[in-house]
C-alpha atoms as a PDB file:
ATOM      1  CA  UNK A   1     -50.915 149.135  -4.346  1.00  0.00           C
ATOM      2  CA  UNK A   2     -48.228 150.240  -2.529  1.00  0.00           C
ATOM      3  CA  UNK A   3     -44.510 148.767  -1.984  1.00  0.00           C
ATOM      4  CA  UNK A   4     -44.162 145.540  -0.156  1.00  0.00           C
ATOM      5  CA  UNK A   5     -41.617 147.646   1.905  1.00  0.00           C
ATOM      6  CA  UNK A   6     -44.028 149.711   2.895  1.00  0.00           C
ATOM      7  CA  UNK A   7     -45.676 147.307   5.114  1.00  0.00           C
ATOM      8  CA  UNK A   8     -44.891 146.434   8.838  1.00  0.00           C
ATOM      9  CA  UNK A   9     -48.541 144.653   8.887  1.00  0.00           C
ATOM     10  CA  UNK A  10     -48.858 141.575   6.944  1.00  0.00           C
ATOM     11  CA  UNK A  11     -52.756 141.007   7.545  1.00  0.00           C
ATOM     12  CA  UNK A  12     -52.983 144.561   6.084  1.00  0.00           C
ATOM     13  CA  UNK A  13     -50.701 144.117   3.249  1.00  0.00           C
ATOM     14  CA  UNK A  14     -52.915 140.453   2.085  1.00  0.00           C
ATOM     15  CA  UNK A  15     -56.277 143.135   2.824  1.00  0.00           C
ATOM     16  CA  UNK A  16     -54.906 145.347   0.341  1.00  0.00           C
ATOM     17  CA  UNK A  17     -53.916 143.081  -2.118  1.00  0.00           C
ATOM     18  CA  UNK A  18     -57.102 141.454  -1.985  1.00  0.00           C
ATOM     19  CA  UNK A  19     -58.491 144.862  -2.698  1.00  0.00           C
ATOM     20  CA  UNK A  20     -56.583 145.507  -5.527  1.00  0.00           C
ATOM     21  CA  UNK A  21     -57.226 142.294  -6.812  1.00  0.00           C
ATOM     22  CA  UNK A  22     -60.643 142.618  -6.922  1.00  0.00           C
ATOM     23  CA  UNK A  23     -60.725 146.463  -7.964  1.00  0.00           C
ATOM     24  CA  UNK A  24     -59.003 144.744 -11.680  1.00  0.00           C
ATOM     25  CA  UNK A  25     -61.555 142.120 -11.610  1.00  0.00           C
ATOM     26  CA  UNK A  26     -63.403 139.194 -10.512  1.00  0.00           C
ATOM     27  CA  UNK A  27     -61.671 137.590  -7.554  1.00  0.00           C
ATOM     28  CA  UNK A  28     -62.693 136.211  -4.542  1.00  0.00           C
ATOM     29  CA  UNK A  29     -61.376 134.892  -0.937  1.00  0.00           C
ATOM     30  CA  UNK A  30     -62.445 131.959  -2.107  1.00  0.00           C
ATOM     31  CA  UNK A  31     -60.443 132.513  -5.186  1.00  0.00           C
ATOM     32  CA  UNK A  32     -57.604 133.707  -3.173  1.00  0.00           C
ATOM     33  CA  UNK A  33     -57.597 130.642  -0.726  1.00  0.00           C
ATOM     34  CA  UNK A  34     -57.678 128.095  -3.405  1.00  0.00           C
ATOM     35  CA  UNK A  35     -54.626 129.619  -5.349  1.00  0.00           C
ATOM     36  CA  UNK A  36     -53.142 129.176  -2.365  1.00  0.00           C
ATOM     37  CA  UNK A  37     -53.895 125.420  -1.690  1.00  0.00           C
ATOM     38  CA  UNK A  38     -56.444 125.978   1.546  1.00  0.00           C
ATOM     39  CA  UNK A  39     -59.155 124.224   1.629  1.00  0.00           C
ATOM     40  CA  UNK A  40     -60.987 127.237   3.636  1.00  0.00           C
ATOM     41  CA  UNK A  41     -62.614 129.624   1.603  1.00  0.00           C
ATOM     42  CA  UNK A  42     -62.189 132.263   4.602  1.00  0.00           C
ATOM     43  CA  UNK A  43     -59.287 131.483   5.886  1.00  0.00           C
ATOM     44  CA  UNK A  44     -57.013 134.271   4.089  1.00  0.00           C
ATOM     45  CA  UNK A  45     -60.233 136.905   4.641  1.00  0.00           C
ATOM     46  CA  UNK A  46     -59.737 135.793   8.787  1.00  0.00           C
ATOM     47  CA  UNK A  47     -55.594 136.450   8.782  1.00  0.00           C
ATOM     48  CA  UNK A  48     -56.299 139.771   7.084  1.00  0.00           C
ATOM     49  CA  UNK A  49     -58.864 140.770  10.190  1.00  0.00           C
ATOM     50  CA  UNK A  50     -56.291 139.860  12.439  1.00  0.00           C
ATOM     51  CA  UNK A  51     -58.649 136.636  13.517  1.00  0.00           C
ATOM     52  CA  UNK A  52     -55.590 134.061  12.196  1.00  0.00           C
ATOM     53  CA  UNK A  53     -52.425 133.947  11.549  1.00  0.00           C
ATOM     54  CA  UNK A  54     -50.235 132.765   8.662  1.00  0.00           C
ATOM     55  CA  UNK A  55     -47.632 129.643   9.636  1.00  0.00           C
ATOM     56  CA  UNK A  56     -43.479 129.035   7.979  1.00  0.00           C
ATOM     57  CA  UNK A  57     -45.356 126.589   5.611  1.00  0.00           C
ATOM     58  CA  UNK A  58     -48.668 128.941   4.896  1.00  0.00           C
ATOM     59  CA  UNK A  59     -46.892 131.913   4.456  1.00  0.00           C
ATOM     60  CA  UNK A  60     -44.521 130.330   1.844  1.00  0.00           C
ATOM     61  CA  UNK A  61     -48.044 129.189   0.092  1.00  0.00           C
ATOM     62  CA  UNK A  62     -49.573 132.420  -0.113  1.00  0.00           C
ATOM     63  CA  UNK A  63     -46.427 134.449  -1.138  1.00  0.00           C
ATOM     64  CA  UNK A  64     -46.463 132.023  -4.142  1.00  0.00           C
ATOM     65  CA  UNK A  65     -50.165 132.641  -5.274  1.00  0.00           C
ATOM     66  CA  UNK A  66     -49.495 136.414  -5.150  1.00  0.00           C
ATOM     67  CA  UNK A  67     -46.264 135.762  -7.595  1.00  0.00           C
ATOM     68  CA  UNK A  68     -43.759 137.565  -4.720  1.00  0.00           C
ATOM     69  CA  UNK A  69     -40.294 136.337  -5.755  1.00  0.00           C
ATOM     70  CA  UNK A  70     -36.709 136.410  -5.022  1.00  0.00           C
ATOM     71  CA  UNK A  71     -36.899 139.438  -2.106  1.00  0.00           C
ATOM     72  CA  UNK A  72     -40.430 140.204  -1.906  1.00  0.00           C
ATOM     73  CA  UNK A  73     -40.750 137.003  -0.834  1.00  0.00           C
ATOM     74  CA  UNK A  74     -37.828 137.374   1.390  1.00  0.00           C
ATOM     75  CA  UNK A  75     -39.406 139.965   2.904  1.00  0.00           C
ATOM     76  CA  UNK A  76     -42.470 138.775   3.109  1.00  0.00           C
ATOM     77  CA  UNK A  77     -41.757 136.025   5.009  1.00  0.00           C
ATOM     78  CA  UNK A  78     -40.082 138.231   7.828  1.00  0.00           C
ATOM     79  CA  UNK A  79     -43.131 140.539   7.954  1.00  0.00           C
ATOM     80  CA  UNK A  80     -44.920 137.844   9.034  1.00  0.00           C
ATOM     81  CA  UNK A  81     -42.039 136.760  11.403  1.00  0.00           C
ATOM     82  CA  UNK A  82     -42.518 139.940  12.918  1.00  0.00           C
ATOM     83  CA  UNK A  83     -46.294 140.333  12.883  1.00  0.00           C
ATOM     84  CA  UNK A  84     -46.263 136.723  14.876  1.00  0.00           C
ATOM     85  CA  UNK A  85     -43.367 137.067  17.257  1.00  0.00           C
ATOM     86  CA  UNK A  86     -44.198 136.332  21.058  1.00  0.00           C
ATOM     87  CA  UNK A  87     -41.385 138.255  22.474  1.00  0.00           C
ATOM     88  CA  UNK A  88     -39.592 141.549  22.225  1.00  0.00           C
ATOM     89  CA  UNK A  89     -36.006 139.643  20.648  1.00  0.00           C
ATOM     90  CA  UNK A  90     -37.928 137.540  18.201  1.00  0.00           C
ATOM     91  CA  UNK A  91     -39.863 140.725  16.925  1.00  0.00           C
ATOM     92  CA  UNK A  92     -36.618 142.825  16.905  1.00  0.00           C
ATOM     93  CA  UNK A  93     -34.392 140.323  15.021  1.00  0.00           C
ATOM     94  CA  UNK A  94     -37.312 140.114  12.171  1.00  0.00           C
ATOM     95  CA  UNK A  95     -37.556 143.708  11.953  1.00  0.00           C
ATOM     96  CA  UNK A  96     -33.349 144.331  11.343  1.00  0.00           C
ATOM     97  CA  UNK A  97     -33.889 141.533   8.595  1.00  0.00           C
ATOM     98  CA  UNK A  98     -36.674 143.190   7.240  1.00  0.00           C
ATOM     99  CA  UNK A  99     -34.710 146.803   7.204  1.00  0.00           C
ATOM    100  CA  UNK A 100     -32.132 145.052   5.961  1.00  0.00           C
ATOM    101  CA  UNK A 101     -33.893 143.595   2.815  1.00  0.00           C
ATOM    102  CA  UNK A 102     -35.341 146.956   2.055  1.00  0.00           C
ATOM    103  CA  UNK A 103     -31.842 148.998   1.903  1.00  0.00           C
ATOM    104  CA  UNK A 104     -30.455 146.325  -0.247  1.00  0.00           C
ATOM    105  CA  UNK A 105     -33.134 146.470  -2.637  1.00  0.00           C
ATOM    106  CA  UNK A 106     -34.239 150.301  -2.614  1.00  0.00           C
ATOM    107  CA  UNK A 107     -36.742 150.785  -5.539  1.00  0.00           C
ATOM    108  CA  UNK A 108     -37.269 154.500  -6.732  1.00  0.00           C
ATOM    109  CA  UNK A 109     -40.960 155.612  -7.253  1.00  0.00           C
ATOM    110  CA  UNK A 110     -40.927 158.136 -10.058  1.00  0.00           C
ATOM    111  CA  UNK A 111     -43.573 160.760  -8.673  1.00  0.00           C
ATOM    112  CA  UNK A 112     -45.322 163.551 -10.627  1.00  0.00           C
ATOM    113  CA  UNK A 113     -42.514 165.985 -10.023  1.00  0.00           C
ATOM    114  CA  UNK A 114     -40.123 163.803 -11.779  1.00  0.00           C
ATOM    115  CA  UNK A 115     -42.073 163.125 -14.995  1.00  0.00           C
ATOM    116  CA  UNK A 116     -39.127 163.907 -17.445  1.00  0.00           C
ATOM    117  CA  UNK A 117     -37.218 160.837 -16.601  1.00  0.00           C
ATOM    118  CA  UNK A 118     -39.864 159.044 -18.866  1.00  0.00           C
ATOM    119  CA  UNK A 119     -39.547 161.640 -21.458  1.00  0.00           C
ATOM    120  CA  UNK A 120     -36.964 159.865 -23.390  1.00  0.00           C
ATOM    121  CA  UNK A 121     -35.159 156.653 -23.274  1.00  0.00           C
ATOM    122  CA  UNK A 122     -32.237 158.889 -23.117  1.00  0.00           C
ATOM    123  CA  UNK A 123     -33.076 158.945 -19.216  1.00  0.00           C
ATOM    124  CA  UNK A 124     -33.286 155.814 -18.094  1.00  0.00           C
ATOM    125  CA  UNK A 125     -30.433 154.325 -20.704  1.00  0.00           C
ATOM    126  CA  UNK A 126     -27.964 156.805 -19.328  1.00  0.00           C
ATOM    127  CA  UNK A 127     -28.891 156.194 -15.182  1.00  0.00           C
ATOM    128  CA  UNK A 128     -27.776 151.962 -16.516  1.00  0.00           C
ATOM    129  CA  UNK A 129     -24.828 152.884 -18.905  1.00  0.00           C
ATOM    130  CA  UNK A 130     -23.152 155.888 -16.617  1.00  0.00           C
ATOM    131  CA  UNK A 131     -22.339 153.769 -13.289  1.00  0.00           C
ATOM    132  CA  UNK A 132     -20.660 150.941 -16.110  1.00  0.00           C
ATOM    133  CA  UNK A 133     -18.323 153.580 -17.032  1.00  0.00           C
ATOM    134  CA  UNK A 134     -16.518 155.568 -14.318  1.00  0.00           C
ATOM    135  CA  UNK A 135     -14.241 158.483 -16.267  1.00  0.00           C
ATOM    136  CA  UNK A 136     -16.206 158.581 -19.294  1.00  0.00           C
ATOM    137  CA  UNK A 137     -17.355 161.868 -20.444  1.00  0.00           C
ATOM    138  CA  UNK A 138     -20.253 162.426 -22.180  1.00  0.00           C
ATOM    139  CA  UNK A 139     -19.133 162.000 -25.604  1.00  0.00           C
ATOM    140  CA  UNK A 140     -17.518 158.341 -24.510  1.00  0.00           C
ATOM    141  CA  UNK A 141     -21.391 157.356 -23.162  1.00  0.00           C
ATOM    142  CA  UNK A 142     -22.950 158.930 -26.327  1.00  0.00           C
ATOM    143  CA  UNK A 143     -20.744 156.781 -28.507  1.00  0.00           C
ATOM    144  CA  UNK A 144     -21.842 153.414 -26.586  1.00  0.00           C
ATOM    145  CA  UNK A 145     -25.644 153.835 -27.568  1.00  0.00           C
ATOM    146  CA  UNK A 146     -27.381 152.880 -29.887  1.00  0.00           C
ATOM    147  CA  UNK A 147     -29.674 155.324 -30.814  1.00  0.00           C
ATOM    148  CA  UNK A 148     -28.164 158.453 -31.948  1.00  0.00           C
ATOM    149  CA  UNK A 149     -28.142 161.178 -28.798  1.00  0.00           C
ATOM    150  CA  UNK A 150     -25.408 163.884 -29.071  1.00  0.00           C
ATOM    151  CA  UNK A 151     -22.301 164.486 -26.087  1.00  0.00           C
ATOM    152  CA  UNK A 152     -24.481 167.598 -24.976  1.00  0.00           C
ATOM    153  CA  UNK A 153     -27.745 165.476 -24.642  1.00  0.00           C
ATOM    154  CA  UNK A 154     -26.007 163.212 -22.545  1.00  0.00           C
ATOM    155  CA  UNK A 155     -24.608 166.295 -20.266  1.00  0.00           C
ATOM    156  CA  UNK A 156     -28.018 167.472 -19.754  1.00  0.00           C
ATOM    157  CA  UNK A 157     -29.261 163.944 -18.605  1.00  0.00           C
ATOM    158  CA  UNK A 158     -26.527 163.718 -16.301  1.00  0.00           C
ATOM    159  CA  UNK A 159     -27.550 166.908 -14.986  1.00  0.00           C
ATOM    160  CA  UNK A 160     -31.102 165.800 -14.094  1.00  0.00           C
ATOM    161  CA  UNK A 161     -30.472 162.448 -13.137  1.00  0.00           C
ATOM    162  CA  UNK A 162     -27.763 163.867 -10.120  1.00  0.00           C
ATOM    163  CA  UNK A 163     -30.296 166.797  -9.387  1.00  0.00           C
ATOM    164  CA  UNK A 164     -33.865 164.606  -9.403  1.00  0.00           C
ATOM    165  CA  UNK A 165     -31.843 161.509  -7.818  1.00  0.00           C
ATOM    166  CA  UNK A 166     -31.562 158.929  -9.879  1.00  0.00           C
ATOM    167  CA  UNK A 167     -27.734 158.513  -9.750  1.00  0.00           C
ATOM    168  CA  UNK A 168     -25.096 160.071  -7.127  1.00  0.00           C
ATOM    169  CA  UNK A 169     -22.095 161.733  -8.622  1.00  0.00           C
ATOM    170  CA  UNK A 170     -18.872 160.878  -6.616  1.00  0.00           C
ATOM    171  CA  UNK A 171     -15.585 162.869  -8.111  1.00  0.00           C
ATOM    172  CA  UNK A 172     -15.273 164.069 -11.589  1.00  0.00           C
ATOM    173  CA  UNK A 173     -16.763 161.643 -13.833  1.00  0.00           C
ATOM    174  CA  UNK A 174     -18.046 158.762 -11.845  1.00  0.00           C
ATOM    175  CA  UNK A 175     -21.736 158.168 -10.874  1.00  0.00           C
ATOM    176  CA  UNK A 176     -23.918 155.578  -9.031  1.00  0.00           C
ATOM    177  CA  UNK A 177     -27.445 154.821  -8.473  1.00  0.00           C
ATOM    178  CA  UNK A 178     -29.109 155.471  -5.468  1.00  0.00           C
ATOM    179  CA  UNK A 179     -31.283 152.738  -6.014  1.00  0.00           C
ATOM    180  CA  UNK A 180     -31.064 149.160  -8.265  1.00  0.00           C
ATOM    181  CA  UNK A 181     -35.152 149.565  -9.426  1.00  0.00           C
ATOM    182  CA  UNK A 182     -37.057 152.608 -10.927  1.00  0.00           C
ATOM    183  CA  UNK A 183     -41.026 152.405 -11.499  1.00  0.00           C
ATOM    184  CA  UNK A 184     -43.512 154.943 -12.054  1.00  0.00           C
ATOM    185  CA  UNK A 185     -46.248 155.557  -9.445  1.00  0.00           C
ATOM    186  CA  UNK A 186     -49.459 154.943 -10.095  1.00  0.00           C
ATOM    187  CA  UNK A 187     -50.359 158.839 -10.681  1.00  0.00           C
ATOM    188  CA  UNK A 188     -47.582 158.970 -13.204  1.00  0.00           C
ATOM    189  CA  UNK A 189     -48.792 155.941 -14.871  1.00  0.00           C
ATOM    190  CA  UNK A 190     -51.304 157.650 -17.136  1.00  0.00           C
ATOM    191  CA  UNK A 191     -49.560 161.050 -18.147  1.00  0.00           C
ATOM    192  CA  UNK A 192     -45.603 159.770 -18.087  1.00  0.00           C
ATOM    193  CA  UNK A 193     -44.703 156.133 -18.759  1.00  0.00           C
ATOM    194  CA  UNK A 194     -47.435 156.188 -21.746  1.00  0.00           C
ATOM    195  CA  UNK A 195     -44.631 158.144 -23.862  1.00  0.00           C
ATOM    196  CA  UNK A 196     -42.307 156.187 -22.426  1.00  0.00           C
ATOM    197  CA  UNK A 197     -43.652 153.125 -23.522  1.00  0.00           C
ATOM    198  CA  UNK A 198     -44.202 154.635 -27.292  1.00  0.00           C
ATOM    199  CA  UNK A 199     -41.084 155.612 -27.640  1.00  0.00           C
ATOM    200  CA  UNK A 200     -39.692 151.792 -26.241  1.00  0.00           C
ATOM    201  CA  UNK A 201     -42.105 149.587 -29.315  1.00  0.00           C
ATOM    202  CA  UNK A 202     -40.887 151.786 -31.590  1.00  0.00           C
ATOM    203  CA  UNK A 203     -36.875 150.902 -30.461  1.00  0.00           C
ATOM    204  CA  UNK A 204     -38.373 147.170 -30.477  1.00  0.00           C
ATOM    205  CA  UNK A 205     -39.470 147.352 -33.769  1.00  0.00           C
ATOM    206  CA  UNK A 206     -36.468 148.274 -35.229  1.00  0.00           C
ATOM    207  CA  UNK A 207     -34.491 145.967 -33.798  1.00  0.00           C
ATOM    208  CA  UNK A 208     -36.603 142.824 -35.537  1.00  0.00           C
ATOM    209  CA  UNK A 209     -34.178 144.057 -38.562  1.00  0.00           C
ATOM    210  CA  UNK A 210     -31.224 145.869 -36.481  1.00  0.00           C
ATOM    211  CA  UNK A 211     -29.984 142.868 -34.282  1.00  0.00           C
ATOM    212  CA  UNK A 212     -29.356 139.276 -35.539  1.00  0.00           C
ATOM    213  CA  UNK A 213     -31.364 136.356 -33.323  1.00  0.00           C
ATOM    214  CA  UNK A 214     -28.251 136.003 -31.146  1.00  0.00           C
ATOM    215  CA  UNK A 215     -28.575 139.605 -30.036  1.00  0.00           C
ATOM    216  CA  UNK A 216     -32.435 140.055 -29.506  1.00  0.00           C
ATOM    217  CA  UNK A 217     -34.972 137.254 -28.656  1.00  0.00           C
ATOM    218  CA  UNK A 218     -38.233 138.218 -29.908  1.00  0.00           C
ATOM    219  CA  UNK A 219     -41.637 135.921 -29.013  1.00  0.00           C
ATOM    220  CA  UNK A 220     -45.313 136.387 -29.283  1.00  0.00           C
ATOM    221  CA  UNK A 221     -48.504 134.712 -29.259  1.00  0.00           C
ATOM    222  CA  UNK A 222     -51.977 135.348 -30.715  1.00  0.00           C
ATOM    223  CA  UNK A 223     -54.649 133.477 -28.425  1.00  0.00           C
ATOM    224  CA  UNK A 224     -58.548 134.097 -27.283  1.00  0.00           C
ATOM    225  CA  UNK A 225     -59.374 135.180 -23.879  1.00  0.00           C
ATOM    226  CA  UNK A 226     -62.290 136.482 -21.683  1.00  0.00           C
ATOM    227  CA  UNK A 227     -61.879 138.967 -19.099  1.00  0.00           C
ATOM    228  CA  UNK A 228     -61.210 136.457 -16.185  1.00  0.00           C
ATOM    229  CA  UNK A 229     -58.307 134.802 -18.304  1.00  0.00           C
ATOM    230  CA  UNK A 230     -56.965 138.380 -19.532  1.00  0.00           C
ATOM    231  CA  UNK A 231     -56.744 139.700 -15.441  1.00  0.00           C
ATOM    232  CA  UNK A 232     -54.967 135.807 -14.807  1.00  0.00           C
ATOM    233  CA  UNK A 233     -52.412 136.703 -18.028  1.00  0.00           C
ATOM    234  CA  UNK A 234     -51.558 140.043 -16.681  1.00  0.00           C
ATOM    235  CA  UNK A 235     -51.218 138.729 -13.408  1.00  0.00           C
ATOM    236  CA  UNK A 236     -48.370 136.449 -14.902  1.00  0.00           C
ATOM    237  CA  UNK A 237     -46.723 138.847 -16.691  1.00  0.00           C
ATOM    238  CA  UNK A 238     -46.195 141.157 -13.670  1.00  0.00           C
ATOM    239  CA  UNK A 239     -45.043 137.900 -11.838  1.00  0.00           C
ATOM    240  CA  UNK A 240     -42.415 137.308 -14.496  1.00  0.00           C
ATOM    241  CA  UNK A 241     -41.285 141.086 -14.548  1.00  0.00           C
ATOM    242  CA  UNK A 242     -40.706 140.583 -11.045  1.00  0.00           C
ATOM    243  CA  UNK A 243     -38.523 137.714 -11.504  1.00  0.00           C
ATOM    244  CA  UNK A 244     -36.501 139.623 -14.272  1.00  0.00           C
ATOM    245  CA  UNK A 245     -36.073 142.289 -12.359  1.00  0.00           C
ATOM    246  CA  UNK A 246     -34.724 140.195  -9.317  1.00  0.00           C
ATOM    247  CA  UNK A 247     -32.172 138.260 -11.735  1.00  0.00           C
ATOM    248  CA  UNK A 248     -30.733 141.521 -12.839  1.00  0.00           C
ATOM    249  CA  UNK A 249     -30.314 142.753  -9.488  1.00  0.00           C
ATOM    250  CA  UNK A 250     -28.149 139.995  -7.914  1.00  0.00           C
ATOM    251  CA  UNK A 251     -25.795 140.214 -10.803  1.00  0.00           C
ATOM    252  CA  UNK A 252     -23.049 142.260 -11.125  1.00  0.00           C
ATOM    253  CA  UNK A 253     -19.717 143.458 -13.865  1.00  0.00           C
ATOM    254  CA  UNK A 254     -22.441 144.858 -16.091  1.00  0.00           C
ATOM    255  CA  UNK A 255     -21.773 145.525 -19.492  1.00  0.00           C
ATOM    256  CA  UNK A 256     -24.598 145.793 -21.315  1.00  0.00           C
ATOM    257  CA  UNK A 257     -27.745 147.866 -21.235  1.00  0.00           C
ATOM    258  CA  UNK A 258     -30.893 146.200 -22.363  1.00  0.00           C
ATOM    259  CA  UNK A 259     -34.613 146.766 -22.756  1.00  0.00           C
ATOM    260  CA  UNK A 260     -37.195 144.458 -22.351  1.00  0.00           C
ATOM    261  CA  UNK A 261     -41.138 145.039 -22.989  1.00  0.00           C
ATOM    262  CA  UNK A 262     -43.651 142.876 -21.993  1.00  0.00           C
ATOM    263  CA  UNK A 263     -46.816 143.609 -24.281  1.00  0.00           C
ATOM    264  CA  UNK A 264     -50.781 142.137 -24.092  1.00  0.00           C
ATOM    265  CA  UNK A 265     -53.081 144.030 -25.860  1.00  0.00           C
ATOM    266  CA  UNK A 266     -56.169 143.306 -28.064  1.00  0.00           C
ATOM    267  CA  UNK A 267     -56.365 142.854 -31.595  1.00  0.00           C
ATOM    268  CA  UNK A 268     -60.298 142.277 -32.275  1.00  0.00           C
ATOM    269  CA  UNK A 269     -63.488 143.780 -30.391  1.00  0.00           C
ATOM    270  CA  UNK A 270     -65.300 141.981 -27.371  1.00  0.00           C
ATOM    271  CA  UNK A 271     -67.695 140.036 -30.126  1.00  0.00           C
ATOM    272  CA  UNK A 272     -69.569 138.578 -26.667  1.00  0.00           C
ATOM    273  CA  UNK A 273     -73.283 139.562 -26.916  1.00  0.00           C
ATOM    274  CA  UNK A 274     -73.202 140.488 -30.725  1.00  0.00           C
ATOM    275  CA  UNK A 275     -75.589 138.591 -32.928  1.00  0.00           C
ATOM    276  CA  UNK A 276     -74.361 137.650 -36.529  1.00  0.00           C
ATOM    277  CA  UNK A 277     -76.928 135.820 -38.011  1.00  0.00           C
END
């Protein structure tokens, strides 16, 4: 599904995450409406034909049941501003808010032509730690990591980064990014951030022994699930990666570059269906 900020249409931004609700799994308007607190089983299916229209107080419900936080919801709330304004100023005003939102929280979509920013953690480490330190050279940001990269790794990096444009170099040594978020796109999913991913649990793992508790916060759980609870869970989780993501944008005086995976994945077979007798 595309980027909130993509929309200017919220009926056809709830239509398409209905869609790619139901494309995951089981869902329903029905579904959708009661997550929402309506007692109408159609009403969200009638808003996204254009038939009704979302209120202050309904659109605040419904950006909760699809886990928008912190600026999505901001934004979300404006597109609807603007898909409901009776005059000219009131759509206008909603719009420059909505703009507005967007430029202060730019996310970059990593396309296919960019795959080698998920080639190493090199990539995206560097993109977080270079903007911290204005005048370093790439020796200084080589010595701040972690894992072992050398000073002419690091110039390479910098090289792609400024050249694919994930960071903006401004004078000798200084860099910053031209946007706060980076994801993949969906048609580097498969192919790029799978490596990417690898190479992050193994980092994880070592740090259970690297890192005392005050440095790393590990937690887990082991639980049983069918496929209606599993699409629920995952919903969650991209809620809460949202939210993390949000936090660590409104801060500022970084110091610190951090990793954090969120991981759900099976450890038995579907035993549903199987006779053991």
């Amino acid at each position: 599904m595309k980027s909130i900020f993509e929309y200017r249409d919220y009926h056809l931004y709830l239509q398409d995450y209905y869609d790619e609700r139901k494309r995951l799994g089981a869902f329903s308007w029905r579904e959708f409406c009661r997550k929402a607190g309506f007692s109408s089983p159609n009403f969200l299916k009638l808003v996204s034909m254009g038939q009704s229209k979302l209120s202050k107080i309904k659109a605040s419900q419904v950006a909760k049941s699809m886990g928008l936080v912190d600026y999505e919801e901001e934004y979300f709330y404006q597109l609807v501003a603007f898909g409901n304004a009776e005059n000219n100023e009131s759509q206008r005003t909603a719009f420059l808010e909505m703009q507005r939102i967007a430029l202060e929280h730019q996310v970059r979509v990593v396309e296919k032509d960019a795959f080698q920013y998920y080639e190493s953690w090199k990539y995206p480490v560097i993109r977080e730690l270079a903007p911290m330190m204005p005048g370093a050279t790439p020796r200084d940001l080589a010595e701040e990591c972690k894992e072992y990269v050398s000073a002419e790794e690091i110039r390479d990096v910098l090289d792609f980064l400024v050249k694919a444009g994930f960071l903006k170099k401004e004078g000798e040594k200084k860099y910053v990014q031209t946007e706060q978020t980076v994801v993949g796109s969906k048609e580097a999913l498969p192919i790029a951030i799978r490596a990417m991913h690898k190479e992050m649990a193994i980092m994880a793992a070592r740090a259970v022994d690297r890192y005392s508790t005050s440095e790393r916060f590990f937690n887990g759980a082991t639980l049983s699930v069918n496929q209606d609870a599993y699409n629920k869970i995952v919903e969650e989780i991209k809620a809460c990666c949202k939210k993390v993501v949000a936090i660590a944008n409104e801060s500022c005086n970084f110091d610190q570059v951090c990793r954090i995976n969120f991981q759900f994945f099976p450890l038995t077979d579907k035993v549903t269906g199987k006779s053991h007798a």
